[in-house]
PDB file of N, CA and C in Angstrom:
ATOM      1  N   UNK A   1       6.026   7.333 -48.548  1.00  0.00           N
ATOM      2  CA  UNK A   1       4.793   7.969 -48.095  1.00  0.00           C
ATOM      3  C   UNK A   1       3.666   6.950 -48.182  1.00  0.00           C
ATOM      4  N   UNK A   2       3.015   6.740 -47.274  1.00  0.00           N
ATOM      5  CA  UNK A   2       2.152   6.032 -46.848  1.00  0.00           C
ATOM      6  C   UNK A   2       0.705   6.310 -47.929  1.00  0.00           C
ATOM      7  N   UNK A   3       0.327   5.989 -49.061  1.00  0.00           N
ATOM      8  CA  UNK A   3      -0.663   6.222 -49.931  1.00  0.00           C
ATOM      9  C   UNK A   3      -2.102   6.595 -49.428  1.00  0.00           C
ATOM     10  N   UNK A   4      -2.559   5.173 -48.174  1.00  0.00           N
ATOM     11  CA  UNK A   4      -3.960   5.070 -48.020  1.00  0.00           C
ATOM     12  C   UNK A   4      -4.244   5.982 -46.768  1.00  0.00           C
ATOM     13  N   UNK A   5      -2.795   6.145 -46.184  1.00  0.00           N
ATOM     14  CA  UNK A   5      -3.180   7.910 -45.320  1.00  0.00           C
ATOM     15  C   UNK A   5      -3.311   9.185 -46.207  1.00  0.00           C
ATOM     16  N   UNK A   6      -2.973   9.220 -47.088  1.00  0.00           N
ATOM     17  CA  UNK A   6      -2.612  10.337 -47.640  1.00  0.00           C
ATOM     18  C   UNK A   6      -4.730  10.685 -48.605  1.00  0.00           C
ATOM     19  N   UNK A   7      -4.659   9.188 -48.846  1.00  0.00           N
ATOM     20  CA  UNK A   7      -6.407   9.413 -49.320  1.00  0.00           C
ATOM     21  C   UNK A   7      -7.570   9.910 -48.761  1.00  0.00           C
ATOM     22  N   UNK A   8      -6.996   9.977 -46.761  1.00  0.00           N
ATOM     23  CA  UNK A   8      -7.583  10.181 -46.153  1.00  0.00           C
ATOM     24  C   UNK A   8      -7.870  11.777 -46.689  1.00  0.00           C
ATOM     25  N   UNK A   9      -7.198  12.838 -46.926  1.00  0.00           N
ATOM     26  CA  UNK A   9      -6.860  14.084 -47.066  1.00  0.00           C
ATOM     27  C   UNK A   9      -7.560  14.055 -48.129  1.00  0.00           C
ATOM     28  N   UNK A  10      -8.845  15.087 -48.380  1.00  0.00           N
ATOM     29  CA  UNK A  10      -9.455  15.427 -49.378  1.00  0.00           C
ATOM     30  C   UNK A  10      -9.897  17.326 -49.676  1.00  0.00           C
ATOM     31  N   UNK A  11      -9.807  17.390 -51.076  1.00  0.00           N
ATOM     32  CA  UNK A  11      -9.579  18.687 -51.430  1.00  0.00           C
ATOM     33  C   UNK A  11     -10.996  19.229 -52.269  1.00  0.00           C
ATOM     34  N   UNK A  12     -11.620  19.790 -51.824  1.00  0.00           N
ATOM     35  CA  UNK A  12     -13.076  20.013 -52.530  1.00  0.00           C
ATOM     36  C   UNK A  12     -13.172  21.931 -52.725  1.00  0.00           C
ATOM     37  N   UNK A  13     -13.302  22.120 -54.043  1.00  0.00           N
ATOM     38  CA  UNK A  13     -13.224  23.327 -54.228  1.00  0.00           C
ATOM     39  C   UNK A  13     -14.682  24.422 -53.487  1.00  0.00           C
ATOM     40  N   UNK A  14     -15.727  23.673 -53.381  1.00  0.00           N
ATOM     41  CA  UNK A  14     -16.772  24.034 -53.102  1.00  0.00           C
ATOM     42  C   UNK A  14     -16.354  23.811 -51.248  1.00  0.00           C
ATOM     43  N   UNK A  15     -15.915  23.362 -50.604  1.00  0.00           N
ATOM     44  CA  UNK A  15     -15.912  23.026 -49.117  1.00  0.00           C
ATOM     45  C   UNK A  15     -14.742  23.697 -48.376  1.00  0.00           C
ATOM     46  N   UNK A  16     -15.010  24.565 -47.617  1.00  0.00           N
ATOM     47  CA  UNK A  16     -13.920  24.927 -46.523  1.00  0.00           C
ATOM     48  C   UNK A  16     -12.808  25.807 -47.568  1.00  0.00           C
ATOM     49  N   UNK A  17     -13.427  26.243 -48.844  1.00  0.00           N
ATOM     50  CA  UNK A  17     -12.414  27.309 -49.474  1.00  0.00           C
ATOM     51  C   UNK A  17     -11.254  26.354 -50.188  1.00  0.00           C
ATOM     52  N   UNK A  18     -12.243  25.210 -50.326  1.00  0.00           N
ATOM     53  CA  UNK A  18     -10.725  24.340 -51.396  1.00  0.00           C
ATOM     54  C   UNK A  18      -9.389  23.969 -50.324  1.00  0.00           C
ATOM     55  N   UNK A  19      -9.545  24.538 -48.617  1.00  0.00           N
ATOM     56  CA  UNK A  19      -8.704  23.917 -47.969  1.00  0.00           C
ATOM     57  C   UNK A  19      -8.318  22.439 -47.868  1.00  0.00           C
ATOM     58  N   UNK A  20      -7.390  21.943 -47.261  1.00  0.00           N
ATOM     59  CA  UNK A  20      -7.148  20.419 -47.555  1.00  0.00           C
ATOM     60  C   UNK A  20      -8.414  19.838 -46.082  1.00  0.00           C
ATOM     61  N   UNK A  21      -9.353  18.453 -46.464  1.00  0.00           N
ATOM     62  CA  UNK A  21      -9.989  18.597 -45.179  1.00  0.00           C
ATOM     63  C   UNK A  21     -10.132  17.241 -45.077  1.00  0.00           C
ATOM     64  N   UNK A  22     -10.140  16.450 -44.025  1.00  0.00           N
ATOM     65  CA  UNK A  22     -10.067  14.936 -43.463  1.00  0.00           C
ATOM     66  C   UNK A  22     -11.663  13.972 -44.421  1.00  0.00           C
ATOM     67  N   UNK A  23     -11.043  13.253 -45.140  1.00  0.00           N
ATOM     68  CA  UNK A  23     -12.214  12.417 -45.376  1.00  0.00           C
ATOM     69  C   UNK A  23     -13.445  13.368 -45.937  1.00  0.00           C
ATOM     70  N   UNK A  24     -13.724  14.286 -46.468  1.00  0.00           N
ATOM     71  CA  UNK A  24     -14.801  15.117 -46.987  1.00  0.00           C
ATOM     72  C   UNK A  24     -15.240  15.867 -45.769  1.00  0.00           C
ATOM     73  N   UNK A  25     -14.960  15.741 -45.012  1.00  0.00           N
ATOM     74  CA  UNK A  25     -16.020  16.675 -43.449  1.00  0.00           C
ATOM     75  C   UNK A  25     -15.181  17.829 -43.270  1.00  0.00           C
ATOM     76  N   UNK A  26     -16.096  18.873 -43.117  1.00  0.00           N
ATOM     77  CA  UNK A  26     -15.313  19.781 -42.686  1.00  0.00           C
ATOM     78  C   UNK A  26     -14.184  20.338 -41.612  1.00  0.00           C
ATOM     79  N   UNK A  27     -13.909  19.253 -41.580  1.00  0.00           N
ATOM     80  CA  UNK A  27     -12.615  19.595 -40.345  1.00  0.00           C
ATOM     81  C   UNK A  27     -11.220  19.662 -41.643  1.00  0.00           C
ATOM     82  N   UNK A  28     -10.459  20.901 -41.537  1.00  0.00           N
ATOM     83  CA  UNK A  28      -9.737  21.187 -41.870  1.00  0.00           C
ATOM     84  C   UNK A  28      -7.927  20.512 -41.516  1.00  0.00           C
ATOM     85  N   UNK A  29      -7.260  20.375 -42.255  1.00  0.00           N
ATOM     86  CA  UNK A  29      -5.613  19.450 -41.829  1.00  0.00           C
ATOM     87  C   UNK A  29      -5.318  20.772 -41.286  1.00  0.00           C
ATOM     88  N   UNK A  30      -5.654  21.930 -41.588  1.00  0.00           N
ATOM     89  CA  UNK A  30      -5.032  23.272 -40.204  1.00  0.00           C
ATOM     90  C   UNK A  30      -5.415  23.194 -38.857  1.00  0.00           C
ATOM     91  N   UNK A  31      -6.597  22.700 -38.769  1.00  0.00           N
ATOM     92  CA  UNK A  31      -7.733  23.091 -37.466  1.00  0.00           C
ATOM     93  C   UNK A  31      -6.557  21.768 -36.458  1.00  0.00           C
ATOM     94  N   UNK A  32      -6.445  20.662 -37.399  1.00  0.00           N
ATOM     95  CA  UNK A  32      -5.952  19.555 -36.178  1.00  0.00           C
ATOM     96  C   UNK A  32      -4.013  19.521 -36.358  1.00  0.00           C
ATOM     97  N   UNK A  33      -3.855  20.430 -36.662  1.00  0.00           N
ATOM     98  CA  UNK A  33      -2.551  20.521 -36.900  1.00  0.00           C
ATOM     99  C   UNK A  33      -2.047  21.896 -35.869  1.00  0.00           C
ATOM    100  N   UNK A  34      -2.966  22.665 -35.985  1.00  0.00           N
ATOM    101  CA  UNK A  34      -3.237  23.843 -35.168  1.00  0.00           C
ATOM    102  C   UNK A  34      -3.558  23.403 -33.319  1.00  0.00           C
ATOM    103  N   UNK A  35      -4.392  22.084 -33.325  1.00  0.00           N
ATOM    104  CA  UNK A  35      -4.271  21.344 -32.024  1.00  0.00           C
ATOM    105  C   UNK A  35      -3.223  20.965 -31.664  1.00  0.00           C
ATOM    106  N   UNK A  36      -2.569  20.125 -32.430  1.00  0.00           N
ATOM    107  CA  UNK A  36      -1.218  19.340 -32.209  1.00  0.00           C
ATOM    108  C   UNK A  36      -0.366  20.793 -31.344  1.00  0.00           C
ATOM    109  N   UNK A  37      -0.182  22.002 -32.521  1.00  0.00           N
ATOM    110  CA  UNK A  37       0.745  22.873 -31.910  1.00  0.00           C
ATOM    111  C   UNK A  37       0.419  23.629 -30.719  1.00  0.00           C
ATOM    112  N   UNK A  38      -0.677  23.115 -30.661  1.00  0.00           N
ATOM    113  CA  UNK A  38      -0.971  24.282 -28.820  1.00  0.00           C
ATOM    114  C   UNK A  38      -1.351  22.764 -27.933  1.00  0.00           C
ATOM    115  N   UNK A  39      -0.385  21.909 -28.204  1.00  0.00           N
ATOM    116  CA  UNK A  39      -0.526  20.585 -26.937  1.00  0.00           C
ATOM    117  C   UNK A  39      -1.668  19.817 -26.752  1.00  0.00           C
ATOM    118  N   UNK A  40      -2.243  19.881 -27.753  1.00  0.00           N
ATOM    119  CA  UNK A  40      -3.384  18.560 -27.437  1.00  0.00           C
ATOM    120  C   UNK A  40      -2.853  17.132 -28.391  1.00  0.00           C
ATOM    121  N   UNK A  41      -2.955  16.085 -27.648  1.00  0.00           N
ATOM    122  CA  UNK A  41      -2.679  15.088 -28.104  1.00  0.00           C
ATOM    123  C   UNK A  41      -3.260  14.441 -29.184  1.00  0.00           C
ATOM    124  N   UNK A  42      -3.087  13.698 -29.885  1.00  0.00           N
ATOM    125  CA  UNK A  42      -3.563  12.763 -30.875  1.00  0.00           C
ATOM    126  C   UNK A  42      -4.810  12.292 -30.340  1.00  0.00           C
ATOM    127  N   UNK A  43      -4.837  11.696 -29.088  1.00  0.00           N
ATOM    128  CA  UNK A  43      -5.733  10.773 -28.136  1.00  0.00           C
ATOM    129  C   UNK A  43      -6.617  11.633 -28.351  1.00  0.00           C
ATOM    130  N   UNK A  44      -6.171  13.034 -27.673  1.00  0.00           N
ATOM    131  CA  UNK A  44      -6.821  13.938 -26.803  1.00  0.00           C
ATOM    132  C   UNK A  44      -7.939  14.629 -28.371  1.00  0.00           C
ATOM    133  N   UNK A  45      -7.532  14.589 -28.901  1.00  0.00           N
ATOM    134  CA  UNK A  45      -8.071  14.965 -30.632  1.00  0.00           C
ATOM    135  C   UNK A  45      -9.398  14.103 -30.495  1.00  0.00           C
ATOM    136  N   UNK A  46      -9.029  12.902 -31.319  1.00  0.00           N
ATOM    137  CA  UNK A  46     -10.260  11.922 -31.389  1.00  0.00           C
ATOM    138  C   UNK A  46     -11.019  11.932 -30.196  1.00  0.00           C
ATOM    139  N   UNK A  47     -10.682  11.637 -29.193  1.00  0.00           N
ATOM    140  CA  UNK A  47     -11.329  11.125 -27.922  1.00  0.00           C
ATOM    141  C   UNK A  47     -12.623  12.893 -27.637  1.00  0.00           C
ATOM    142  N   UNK A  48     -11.336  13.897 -27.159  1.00  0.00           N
ATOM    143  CA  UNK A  48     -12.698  14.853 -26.745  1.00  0.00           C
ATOM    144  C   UNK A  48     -12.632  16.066 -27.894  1.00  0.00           C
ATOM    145  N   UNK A  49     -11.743  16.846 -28.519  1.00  0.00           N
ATOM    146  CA  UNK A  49     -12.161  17.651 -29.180  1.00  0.00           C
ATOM    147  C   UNK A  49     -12.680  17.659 -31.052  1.00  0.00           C
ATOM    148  N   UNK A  50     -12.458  16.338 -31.428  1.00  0.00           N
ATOM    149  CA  UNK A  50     -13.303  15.908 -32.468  1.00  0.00           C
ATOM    150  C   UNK A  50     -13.152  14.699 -32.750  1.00  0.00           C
ATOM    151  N   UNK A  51     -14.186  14.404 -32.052  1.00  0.00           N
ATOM    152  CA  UNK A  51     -14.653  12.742 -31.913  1.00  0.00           C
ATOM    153  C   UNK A  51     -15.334  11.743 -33.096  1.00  0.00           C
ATOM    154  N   UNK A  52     -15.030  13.365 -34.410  1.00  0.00           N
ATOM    155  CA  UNK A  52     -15.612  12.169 -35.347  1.00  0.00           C
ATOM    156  C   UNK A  52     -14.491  11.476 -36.302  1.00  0.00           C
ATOM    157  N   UNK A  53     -12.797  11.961 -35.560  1.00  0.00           N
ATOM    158  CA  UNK A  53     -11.994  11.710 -36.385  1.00  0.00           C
ATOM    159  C   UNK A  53     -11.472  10.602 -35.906  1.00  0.00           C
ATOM    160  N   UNK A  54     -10.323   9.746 -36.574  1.00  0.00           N
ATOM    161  CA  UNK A  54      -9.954   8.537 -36.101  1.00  0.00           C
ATOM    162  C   UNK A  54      -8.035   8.575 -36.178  1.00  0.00           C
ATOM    163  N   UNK A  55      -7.719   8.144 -34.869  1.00  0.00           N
ATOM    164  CA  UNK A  55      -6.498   8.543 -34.793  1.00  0.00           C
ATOM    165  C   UNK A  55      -5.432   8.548 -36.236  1.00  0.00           C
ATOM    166  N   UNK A  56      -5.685   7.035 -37.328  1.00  0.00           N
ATOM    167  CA  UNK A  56      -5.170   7.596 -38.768  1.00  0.00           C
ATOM    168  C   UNK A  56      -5.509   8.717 -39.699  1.00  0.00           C
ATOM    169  N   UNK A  57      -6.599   9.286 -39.104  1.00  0.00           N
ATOM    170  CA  UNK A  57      -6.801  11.008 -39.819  1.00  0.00           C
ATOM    171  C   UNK A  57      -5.637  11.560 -39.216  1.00  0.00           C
ATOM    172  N   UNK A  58      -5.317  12.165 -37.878  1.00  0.00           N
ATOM    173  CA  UNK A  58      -4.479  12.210 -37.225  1.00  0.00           C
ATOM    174  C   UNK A  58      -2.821  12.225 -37.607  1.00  0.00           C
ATOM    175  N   UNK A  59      -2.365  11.288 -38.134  1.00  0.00           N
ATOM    176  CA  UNK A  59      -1.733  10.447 -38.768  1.00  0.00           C
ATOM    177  C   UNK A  59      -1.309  11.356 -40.090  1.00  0.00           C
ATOM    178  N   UNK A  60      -2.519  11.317 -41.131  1.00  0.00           N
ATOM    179  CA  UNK A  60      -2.571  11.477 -42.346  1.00  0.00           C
ATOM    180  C   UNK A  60      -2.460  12.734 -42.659  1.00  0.00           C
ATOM    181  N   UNK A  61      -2.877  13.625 -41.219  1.00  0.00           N
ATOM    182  CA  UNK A  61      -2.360  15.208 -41.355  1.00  0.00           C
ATOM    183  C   UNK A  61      -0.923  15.140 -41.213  1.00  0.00           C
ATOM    184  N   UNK A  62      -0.086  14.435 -40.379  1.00  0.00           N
ATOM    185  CA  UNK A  62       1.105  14.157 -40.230  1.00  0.00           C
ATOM    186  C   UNK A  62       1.874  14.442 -42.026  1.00  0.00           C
ATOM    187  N   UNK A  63       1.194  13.399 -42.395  1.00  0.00           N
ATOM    188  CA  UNK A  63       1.484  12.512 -43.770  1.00  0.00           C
ATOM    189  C   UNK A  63       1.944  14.099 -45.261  1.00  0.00           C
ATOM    190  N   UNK A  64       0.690  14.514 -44.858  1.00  0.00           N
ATOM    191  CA  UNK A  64       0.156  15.543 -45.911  1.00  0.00           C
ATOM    192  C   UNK A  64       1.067  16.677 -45.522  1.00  0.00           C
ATOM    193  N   UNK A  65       1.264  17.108 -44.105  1.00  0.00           N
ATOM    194  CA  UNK A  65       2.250  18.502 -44.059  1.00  0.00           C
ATOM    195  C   UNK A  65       3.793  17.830 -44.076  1.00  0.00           C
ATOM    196  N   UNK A  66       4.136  16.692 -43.876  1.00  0.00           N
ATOM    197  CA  UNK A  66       5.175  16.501 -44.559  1.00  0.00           C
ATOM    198  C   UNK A  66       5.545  16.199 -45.863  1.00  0.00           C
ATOM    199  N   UNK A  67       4.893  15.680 -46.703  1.00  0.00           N
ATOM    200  CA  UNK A  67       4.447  15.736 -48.017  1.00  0.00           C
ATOM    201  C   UNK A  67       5.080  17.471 -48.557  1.00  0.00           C
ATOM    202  N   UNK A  68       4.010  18.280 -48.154  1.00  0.00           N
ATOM    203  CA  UNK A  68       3.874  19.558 -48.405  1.00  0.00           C
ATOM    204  C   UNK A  68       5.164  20.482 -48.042  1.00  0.00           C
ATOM    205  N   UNK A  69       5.899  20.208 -47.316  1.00  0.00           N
ATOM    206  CA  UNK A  69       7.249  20.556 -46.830  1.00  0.00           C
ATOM    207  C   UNK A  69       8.507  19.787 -47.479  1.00  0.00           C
ATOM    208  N   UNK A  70       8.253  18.849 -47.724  1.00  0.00           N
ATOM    209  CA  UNK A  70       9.285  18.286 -48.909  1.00  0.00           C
ATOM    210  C   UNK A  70       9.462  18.401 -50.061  1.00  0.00           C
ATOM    211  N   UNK A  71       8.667  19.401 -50.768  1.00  0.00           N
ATOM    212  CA  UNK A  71       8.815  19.460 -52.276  1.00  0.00           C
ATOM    213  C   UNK A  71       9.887  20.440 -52.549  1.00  0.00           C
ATOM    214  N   UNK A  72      10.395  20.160 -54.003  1.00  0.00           N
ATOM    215  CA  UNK A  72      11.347  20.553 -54.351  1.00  0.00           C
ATOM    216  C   UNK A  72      11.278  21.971 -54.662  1.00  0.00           C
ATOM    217  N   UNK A  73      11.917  22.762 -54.663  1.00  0.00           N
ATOM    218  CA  UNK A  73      11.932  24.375 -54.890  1.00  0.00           C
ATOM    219  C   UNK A  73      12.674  25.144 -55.923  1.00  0.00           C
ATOM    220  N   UNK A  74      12.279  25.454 -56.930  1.00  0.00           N
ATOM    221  CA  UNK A  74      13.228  25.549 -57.818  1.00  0.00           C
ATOM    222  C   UNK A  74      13.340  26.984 -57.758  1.00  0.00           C
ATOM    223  N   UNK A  75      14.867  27.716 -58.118  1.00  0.00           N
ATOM    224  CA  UNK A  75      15.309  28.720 -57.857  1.00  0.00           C
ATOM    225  C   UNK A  75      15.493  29.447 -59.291  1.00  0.00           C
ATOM    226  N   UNK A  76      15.092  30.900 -59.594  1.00  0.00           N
ATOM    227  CA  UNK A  76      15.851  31.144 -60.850  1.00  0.00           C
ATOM    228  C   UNK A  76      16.966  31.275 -60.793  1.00  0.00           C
ATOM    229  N   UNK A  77      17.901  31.379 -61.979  1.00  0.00           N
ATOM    230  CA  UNK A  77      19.658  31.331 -61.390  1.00  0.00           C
ATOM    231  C   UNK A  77      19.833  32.711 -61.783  1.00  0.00           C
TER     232      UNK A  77
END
């Protein structure tokens, strides 16, 4: 796992409900993850629907929901 993407992802209890959110700004890792799944591109992200992000934010949401999907699960027996 890529570390200095993953720093990108910041967690502030006071901001956006303690959601996970890019670099301190309120753009949420749902809001551009939520793009990705209804077909807007990476490009298409930075370039027109939030232009203040940079394609390794992008990236680092990648980073963080796979992160978040790989942890281990422990079962009672």
């Amino acid at each position: 796992m890529n570390a200095n993407l993953l720093s990108r992802i910041t967690i502030n209890i006071e901001q956006c409900g303690g959601k996970p959110c890019i670099r301190n700004m309120r753009i949420r890792v749902s809001d551009v993850l939520d793009l990705l799944a209804n077909g807007i591109s990476p490009e298409q992200i930075v370039t027109d629907e939030l232009p203040d992000l940079e394609l390794q934010d992008i990236y680092a949401c990648f980073a963080f929901a796979s992160a978040k999907l790989n942890h281990p699960i422990l079962q009672a027996a």
